[in-house]
C-alpha atoms as a PDB file:
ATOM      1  CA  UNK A   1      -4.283  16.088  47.607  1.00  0.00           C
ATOM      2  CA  UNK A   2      -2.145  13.094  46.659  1.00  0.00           C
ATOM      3  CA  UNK A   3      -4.230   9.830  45.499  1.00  0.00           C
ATOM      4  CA  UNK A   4      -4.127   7.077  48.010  1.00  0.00           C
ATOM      5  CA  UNK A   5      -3.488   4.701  45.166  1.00  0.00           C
ATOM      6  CA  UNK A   6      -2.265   4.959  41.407  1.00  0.00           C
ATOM      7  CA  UNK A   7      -1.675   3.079  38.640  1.00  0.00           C
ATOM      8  CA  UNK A   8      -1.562  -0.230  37.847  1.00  0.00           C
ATOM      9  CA  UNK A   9      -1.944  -2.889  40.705  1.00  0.00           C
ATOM     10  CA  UNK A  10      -3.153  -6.154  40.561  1.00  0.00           C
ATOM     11  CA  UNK A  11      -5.887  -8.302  42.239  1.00  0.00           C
ATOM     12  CA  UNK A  12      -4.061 -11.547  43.348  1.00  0.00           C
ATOM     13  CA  UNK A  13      -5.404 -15.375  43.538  1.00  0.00           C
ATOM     14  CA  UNK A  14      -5.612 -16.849  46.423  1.00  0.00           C
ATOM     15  CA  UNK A  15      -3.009 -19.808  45.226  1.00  0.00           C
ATOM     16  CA  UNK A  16      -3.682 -22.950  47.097  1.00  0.00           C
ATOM     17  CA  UNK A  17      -1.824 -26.702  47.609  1.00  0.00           C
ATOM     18  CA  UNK A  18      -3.822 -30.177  46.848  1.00  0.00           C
ATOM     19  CA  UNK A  19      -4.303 -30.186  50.634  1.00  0.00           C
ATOM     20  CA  UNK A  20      -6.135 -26.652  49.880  1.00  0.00           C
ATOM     21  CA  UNK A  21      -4.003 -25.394  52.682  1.00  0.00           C
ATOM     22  CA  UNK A  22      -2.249 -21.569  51.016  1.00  0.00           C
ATOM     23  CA  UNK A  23       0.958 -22.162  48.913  1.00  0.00           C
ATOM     24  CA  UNK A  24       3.003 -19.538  50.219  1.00  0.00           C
ATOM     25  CA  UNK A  25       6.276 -20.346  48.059  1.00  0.00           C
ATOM     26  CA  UNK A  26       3.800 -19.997  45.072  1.00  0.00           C
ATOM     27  CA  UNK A  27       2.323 -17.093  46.517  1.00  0.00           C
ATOM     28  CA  UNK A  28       5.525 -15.010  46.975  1.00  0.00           C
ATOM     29  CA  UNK A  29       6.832 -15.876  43.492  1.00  0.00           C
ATOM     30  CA  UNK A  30       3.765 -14.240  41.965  1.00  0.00           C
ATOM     31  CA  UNK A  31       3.733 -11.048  43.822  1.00  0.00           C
ATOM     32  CA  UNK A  32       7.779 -11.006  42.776  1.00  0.00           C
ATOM     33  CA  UNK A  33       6.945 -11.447  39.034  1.00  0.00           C
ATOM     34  CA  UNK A  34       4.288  -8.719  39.302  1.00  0.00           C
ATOM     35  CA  UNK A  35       6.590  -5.949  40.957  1.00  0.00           C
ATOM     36  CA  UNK A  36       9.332  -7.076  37.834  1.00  0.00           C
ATOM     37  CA  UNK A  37       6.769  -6.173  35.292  1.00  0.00           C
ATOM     38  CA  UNK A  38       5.830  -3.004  36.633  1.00  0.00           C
ATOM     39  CA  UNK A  39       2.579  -3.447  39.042  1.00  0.00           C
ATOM     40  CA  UNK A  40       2.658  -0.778  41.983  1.00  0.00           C
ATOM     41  CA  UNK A  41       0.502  -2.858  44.337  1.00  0.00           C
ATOM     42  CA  UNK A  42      -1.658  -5.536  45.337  1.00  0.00           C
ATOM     43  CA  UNK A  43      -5.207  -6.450  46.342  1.00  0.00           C
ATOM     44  CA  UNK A  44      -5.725  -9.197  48.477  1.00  0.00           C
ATOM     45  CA  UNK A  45      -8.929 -11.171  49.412  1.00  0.00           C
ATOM     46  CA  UNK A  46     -11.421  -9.635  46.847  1.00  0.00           C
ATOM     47  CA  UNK A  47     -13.212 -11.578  44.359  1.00  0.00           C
ATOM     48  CA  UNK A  48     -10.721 -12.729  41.981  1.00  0.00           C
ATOM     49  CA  UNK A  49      -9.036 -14.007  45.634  1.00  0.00           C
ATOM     50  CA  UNK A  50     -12.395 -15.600  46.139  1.00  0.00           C
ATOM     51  CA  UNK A  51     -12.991 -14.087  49.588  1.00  0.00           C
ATOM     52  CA  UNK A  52     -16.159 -15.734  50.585  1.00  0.00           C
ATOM     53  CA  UNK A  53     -13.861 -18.848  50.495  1.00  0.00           C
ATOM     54  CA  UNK A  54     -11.182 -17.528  52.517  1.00  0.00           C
ATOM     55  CA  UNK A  55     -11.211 -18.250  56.318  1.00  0.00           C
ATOM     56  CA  UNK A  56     -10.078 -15.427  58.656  1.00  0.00           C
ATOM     57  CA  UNK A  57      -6.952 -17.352  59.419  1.00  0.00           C
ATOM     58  CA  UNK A  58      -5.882 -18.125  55.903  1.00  0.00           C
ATOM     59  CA  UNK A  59      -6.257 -14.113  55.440  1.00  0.00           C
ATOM     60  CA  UNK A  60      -4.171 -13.598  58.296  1.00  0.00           C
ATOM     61  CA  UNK A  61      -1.617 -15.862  56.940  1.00  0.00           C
ATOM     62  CA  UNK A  62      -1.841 -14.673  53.217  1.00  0.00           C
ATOM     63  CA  UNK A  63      -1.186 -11.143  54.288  1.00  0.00           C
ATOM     64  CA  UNK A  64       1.989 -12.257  56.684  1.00  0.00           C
ATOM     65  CA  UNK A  65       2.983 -13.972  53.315  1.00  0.00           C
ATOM     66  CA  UNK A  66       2.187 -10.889  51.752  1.00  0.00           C
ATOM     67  CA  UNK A  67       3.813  -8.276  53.758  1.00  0.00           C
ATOM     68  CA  UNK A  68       7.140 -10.113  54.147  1.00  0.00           C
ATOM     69  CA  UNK A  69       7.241 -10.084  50.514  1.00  0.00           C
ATOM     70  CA  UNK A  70       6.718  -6.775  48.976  1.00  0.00           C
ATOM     71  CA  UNK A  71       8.696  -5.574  52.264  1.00  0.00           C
ATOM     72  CA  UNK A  72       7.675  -1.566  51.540  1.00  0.00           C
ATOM     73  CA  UNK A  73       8.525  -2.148  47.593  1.00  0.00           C
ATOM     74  CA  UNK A  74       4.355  -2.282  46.799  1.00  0.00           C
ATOM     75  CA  UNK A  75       1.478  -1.553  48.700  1.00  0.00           C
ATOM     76  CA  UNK A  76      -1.423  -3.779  49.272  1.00  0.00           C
ATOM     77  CA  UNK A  77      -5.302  -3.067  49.756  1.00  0.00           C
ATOM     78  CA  UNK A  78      -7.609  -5.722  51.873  1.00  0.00           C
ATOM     79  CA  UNK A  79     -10.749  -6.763  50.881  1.00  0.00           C
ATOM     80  CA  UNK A  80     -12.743  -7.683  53.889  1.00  0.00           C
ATOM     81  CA  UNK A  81     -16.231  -8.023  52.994  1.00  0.00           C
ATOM     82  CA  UNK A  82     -18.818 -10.691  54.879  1.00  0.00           C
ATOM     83  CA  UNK A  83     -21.827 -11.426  54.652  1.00  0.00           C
ATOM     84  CA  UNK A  84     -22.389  -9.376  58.386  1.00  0.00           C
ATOM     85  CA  UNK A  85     -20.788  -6.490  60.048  1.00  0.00           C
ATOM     86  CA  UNK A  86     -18.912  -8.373  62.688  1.00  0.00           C
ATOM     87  CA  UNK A  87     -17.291 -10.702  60.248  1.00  0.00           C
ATOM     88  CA  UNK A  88     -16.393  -6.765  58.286  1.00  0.00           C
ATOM     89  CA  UNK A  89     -14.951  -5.772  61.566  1.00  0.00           C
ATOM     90  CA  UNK A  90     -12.799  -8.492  62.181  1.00  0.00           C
ATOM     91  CA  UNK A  91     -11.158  -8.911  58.777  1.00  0.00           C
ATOM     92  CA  UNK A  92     -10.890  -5.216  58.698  1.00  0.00           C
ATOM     93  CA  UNK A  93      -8.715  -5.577  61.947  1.00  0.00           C
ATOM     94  CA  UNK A  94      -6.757  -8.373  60.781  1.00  0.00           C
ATOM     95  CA  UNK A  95      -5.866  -6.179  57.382  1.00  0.00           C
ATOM     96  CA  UNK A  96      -5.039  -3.243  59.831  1.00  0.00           C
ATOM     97  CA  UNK A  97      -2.617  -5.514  61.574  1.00  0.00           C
ATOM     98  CA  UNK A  98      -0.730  -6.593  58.932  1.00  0.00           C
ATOM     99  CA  UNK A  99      -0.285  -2.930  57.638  1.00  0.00           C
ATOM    100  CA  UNK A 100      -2.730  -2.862  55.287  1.00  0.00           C
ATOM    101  CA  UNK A 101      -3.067   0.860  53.098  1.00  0.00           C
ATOM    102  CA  UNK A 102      -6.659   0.323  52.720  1.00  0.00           C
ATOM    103  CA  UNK A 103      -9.387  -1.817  53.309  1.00  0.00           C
ATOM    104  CA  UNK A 104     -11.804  -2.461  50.176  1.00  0.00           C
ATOM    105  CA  UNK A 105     -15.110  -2.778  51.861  1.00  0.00           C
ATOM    106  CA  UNK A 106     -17.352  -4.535  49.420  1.00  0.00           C
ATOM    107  CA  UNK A 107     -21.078  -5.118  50.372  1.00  0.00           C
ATOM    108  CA  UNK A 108     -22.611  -7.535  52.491  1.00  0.00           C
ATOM    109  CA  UNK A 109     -23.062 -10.635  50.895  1.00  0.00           C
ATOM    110  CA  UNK A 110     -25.922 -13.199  49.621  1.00  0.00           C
ATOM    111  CA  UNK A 111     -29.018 -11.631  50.281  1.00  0.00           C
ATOM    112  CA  UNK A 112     -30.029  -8.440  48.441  1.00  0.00           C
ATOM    113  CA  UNK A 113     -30.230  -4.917  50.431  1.00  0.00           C
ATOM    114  CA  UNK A 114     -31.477  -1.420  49.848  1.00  0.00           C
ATOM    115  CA  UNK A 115     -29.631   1.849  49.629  1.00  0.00           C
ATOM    116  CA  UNK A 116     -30.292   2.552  52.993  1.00  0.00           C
ATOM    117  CA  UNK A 117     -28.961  -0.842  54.582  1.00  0.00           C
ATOM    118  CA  UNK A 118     -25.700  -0.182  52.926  1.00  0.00           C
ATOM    119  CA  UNK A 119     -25.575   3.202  53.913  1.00  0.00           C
ATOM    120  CA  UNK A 120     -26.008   2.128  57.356  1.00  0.00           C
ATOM    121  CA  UNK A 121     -23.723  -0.802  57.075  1.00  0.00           C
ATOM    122  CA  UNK A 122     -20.858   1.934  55.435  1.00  0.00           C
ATOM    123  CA  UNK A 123     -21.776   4.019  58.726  1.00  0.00           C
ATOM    124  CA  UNK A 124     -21.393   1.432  61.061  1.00  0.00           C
ATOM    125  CA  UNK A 125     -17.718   0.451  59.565  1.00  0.00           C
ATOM    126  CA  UNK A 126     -16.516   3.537  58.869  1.00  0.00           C
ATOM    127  CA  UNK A 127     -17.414   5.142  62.845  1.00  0.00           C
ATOM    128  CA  UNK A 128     -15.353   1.442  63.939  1.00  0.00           C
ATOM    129  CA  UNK A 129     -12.370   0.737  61.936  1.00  0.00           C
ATOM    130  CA  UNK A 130      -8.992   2.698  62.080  1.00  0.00           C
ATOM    131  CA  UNK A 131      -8.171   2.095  58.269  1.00  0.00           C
ATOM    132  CA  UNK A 132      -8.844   4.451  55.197  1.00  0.00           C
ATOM    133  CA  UNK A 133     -11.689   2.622  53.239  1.00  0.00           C
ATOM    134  CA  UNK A 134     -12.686   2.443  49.842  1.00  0.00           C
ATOM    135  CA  UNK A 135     -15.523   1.011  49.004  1.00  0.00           C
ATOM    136  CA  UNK A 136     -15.940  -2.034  46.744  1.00  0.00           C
ATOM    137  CA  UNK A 137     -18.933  -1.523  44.061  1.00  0.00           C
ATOM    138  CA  UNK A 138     -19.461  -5.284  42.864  1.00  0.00           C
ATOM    139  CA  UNK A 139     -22.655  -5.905  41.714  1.00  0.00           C
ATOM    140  CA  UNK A 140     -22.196  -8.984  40.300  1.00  0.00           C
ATOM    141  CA  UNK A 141     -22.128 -10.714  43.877  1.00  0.00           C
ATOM    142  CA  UNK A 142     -23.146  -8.255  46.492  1.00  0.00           C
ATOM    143  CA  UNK A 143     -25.853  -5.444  46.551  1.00  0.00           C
ATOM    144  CA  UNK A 144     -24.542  -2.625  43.839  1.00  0.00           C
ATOM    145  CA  UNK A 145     -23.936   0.517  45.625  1.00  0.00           C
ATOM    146  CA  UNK A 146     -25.287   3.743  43.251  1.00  0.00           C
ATOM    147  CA  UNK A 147     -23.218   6.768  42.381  1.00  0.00           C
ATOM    148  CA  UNK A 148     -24.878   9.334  44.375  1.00  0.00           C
ATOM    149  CA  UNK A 149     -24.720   7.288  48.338  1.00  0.00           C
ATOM    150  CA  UNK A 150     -21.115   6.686  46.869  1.00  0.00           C
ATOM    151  CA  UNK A 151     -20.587  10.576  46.929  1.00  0.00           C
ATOM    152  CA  UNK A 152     -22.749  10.925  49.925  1.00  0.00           C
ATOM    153  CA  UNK A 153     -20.551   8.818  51.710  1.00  0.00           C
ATOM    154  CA  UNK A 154     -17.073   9.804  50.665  1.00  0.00           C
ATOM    155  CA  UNK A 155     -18.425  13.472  51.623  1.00  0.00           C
ATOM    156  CA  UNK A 156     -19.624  11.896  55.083  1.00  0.00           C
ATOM    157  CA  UNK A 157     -16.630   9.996  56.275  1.00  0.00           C
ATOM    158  CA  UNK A 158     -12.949  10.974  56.061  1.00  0.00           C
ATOM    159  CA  UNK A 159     -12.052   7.797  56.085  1.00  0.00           C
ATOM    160  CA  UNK A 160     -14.199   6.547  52.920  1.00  0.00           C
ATOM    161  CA  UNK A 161     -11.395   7.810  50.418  1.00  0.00           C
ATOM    162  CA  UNK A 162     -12.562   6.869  47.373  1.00  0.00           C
ATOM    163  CA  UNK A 163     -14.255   3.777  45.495  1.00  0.00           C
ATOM    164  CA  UNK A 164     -13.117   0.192  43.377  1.00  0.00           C
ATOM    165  CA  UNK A 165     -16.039   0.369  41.059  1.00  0.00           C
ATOM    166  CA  UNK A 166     -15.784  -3.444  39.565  1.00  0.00           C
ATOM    167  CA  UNK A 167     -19.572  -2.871  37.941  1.00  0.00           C
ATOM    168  CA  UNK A 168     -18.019  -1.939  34.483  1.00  0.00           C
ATOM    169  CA  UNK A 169     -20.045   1.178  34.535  1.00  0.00           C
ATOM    170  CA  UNK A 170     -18.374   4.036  34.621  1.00  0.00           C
ATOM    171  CA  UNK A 171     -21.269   6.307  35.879  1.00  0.00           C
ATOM    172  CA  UNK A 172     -19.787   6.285  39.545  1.00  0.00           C
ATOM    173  CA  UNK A 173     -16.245   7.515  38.314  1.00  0.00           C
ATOM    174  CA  UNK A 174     -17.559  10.604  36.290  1.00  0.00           C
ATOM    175  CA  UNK A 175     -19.559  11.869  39.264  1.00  0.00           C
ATOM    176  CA  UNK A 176     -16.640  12.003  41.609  1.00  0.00           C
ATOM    177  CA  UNK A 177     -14.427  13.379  38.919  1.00  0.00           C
ATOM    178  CA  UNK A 178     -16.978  16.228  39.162  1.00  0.00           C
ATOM    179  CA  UNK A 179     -18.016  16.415  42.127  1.00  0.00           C
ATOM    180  CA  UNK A 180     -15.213  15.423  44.800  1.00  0.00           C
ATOM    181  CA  UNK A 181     -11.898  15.149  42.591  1.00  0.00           C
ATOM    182  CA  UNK A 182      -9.824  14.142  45.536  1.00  0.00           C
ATOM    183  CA  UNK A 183     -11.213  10.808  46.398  1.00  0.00           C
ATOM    184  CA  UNK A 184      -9.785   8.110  44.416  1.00  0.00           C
ATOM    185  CA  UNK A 185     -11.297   6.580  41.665  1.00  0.00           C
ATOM    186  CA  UNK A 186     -10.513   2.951  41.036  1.00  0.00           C
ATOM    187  CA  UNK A 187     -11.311   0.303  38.040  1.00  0.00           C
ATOM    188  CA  UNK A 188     -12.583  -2.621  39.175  1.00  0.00           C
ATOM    189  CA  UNK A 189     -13.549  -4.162  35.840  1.00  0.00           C
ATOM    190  CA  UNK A 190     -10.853  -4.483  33.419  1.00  0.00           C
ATOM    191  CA  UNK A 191     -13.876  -3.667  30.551  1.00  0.00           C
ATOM    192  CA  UNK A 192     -13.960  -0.279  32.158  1.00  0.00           C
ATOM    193  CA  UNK A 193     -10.107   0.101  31.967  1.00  0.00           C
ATOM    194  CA  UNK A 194      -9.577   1.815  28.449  1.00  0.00           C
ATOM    195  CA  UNK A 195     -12.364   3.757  28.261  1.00  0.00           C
ATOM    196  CA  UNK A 196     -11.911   5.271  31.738  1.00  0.00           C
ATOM    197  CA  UNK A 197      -8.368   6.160  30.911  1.00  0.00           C
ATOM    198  CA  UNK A 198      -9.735   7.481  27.643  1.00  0.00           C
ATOM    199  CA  UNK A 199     -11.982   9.935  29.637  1.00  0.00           C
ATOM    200  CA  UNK A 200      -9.271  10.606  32.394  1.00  0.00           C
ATOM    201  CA  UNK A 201     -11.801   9.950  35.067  1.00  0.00           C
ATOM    202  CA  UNK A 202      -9.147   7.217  36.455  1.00  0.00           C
ATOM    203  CA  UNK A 203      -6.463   6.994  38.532  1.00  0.00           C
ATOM    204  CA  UNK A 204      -5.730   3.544  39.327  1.00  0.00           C
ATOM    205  CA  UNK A 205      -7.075   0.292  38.491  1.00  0.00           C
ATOM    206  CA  UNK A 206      -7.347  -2.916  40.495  1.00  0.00           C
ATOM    207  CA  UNK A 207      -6.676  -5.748  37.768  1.00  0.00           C
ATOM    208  CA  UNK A 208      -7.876  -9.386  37.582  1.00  0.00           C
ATOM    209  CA  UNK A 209      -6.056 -10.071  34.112  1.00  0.00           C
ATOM    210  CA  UNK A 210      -2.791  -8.507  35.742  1.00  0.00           C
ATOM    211  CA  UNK A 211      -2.923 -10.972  37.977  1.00  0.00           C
ATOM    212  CA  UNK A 212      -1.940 -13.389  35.074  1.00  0.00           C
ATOM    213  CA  UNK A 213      -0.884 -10.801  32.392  1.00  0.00           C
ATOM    214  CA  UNK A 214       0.762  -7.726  34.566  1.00  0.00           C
ATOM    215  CA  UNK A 215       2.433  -6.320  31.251  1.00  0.00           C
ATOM    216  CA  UNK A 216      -0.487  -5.820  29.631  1.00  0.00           C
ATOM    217  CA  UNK A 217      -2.311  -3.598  32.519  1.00  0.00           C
ATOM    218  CA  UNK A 218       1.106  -1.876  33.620  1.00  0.00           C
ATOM    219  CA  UNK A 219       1.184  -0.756  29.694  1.00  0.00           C
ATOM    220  CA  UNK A 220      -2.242   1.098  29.888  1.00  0.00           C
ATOM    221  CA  UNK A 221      -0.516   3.470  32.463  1.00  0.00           C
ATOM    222  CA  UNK A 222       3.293   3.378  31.116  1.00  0.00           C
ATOM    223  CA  UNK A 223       1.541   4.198  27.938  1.00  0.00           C
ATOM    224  CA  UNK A 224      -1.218   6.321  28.718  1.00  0.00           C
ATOM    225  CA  UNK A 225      -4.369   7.015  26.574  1.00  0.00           C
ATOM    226  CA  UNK A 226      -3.519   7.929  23.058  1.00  0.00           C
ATOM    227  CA  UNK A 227      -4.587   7.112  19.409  1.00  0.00           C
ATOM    228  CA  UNK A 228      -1.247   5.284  18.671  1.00  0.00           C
ATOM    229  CA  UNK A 229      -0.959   1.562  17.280  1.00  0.00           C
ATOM    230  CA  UNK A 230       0.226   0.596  20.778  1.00  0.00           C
ATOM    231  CA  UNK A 231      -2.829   1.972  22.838  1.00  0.00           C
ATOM    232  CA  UNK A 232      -5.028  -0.068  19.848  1.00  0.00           C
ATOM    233  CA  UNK A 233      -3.077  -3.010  20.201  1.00  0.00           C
ATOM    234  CA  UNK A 234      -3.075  -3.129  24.126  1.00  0.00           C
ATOM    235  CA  UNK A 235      -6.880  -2.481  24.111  1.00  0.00           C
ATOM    236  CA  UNK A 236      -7.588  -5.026  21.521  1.00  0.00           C
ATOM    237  CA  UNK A 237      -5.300  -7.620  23.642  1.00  0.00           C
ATOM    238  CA  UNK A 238      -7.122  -6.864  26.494  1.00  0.00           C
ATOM    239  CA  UNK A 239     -10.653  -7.856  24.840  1.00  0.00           C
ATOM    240  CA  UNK A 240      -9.829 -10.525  23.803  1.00  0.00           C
ATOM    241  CA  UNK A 241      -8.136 -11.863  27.274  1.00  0.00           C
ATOM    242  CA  UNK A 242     -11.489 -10.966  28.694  1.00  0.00           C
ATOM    243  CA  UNK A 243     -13.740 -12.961  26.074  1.00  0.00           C
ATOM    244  CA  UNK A 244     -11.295 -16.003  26.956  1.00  0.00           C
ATOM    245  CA  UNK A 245     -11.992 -15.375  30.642  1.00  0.00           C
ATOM    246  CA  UNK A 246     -15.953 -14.751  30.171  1.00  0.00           C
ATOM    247  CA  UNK A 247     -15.920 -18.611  29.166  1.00  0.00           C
ATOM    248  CA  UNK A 248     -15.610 -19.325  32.934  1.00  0.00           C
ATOM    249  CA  UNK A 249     -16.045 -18.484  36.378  1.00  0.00           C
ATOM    250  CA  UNK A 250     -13.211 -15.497  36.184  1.00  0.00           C
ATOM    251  CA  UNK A 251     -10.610 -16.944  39.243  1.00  0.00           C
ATOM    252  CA  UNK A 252     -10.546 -20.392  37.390  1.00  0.00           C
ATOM    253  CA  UNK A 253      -9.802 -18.743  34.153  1.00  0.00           C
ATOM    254  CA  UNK A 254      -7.140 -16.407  35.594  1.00  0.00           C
ATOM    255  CA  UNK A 255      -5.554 -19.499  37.199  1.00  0.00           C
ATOM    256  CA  UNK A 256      -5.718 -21.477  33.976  1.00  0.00           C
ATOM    257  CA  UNK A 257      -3.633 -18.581  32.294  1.00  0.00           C
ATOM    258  CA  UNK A 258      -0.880 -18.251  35.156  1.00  0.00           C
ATOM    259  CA  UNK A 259      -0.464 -22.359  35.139  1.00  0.00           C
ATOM    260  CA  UNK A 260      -0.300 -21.684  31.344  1.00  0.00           C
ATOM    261  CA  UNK A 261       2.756 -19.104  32.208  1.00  0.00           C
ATOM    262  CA  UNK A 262       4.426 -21.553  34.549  1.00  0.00           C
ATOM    263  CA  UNK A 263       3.438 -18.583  37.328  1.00  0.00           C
ATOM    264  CA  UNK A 264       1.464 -21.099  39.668  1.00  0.00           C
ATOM    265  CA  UNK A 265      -0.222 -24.551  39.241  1.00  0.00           C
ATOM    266  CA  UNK A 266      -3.982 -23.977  39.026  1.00  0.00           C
ATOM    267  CA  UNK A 267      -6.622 -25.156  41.845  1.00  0.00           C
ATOM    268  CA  UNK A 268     -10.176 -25.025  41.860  1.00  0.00           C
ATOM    269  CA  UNK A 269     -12.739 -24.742  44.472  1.00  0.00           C
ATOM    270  CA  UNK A 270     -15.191 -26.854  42.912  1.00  0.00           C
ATOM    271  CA  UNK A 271     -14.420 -30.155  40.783  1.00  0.00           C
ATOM    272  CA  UNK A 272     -14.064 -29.189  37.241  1.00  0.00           C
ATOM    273  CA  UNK A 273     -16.344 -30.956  34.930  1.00  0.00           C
ATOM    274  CA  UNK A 274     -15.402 -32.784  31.658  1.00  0.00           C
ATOM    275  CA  UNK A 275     -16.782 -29.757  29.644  1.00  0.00           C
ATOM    276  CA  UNK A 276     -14.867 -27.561  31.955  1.00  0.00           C
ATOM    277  CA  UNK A 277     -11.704 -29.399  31.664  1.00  0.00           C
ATOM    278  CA  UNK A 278     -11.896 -29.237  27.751  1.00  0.00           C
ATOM    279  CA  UNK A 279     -12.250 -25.271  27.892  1.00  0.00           C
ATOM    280  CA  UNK A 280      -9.048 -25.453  30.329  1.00  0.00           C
ATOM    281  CA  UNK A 281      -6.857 -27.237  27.845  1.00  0.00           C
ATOM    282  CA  UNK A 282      -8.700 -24.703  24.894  1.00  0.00           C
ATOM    283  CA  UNK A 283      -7.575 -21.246  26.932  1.00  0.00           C
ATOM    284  CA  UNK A 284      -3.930 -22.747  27.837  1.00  0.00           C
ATOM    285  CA  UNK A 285      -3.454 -23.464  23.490  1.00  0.00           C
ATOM    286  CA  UNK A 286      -5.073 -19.918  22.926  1.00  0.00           C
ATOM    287  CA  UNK A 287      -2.667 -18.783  25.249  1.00  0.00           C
ATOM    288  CA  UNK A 288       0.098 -20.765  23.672  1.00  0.00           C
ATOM    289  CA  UNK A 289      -0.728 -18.933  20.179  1.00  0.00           C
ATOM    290  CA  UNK A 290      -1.356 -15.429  21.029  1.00  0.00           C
ATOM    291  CA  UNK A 291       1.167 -15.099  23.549  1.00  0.00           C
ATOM    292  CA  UNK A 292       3.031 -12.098  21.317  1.00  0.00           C
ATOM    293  CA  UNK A 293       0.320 -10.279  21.136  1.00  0.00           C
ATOM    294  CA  UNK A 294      -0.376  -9.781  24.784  1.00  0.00           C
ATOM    295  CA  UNK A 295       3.183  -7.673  25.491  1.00  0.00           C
ATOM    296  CA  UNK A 296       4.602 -10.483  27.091  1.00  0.00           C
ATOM    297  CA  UNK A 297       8.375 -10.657  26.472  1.00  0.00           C
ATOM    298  CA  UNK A 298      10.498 -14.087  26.939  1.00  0.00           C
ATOM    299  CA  UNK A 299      11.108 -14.510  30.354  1.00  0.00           C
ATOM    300  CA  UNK A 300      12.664 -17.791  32.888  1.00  0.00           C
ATOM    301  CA  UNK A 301       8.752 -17.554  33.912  1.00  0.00           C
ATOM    302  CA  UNK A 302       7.568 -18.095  30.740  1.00  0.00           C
END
């Protein structure tokens, strides 16, 4: 059974003007620079789009944006998680309507739930929306959703096709490498990247640091998992990109890089403070010096 998604794809910022309306000009000449360096498709509205800040309209437009850009070159995922199911329902329709190959279906968010609320809440969406779904395992905001009600509910529900596992465990991914092989098994965590290549239990991820470094992630497939100097260098790149982004809320630091890049100008949803700002101007110079060693070649971009 073929995968619904592989390889490397990348989840995008949600780029925004001073006016914090959506900077569609900057929007579209990201998602070109990605498909040039080698990322097969896209996820919009998850967390590194900061989708608890996204209105239903701005997802609406992003996704015209969106679709009128990779025009059948790249695929795109939708996340469409709220904090209730009718919010769900609605951005699931909205990703549906804009031809949408998934819908990542992250957990209710804000307060915490059980096992059994999600499994009801999974349920509910799943017997409603006309989209294959994979769920969105992010523990870091939402309720974490365990291995086994993952498996329960990709067995359940044809339409649950696999899982984005962004909890940097990789627990979730060997269980469904053993015990249903065809649903797909997603990285949501860049952490969990090498290692899950390493093991084979992968067979895409969904990348926050491609969002700003695509070469990097699109090399972990192009190369595959091997002992050679480039699989060491790639993996040591990639840690250290990560401890640079672990200094900050992750969007901010992924939109610090790309400014760095000349691939958008960076916004902020909160006002950054002066501490803040000084770690800003520390990651663009880090940047600025290790450049080479993060695969990046010289570009009109760069």
């Amino acid at each position: 059974m073929e995968k619904l998604i592989r390889g490397a794809h990348a989840a995008v910022l949600t780029l925004r003007k001073p006016d914090h309306s959506i900077d569609d000009d900057a929007l579209r000449s990201l998602l070109r620079f990605h498909m040039k360096a080698g990322i097969k498709g896209f996820a919009i509205g998850g967390a590194t789009g900061e989708f608890c800040s996204l209105t239903e309209d701005e997802l609406q437009h992003t996704l015209e944006v969106v679709g009128k850009t990779v025009e059948q070159r790249a695929a795109f995922v939708v996340g469409i998680g709220a904090a209730d199911l009718n919010g769900v329902l609605r951005r699931g329709e909205i990703a549906r309507r804009a031809g949408a190959k998934a819908a990542l279906l992250s957990m209710p968010y804000f307060f915490p739930y059980a096992q059994d609320d999600l499994r009801a809440f999974v349920c509910a969406v799943a017997s409603t929306l006309d989209l294959p779904i994979l769920l969105y395992n992010l523990p870091q905001f939402t309720s974490g959703i365990n291995p086994e009600l993952t498996l329960e509910l990709i067995q359940q529900w044809p339409s649950v096709v696999g899982i984005k596992d962004s909890s940097g465990s990789l627990e979730t991914l060997r269980l469904l490498t053993r015990e249903a092989p065809n649903a797909c098994r997603i990285v949501g965590n860049d952490s969990a990247l090498a290692p899950a290549l390493q093991e084979g239990i992968a067979d895409a991820v969904i990348s926050g640091v491609a969002c700003a470094f695509p070469e990097l992630i699109a090399h972990f497939f192009a190369e595959g998992a091997t002992a050679s100097p480039a699989w060491s260098k790639s993996v040591s790149a990639l840690e250290d990109v990560i401890a640079q982004l672990n200094q900050v809320p992750t969007p901010w630091g992924l939109k610090i890089f790309a400014e760095a890049r000349g691939l958008a100008k960076a916004s902020f949803s909160l006002p950054l403070s002066q501490r803040r700002e000084q770690l800003r101007v520390a990651m663009a110079e880090w940047y600025l010096l290790n450049r080479d060693q993060l695969l990046i070649n010289n570009s009109e971009t760069d």
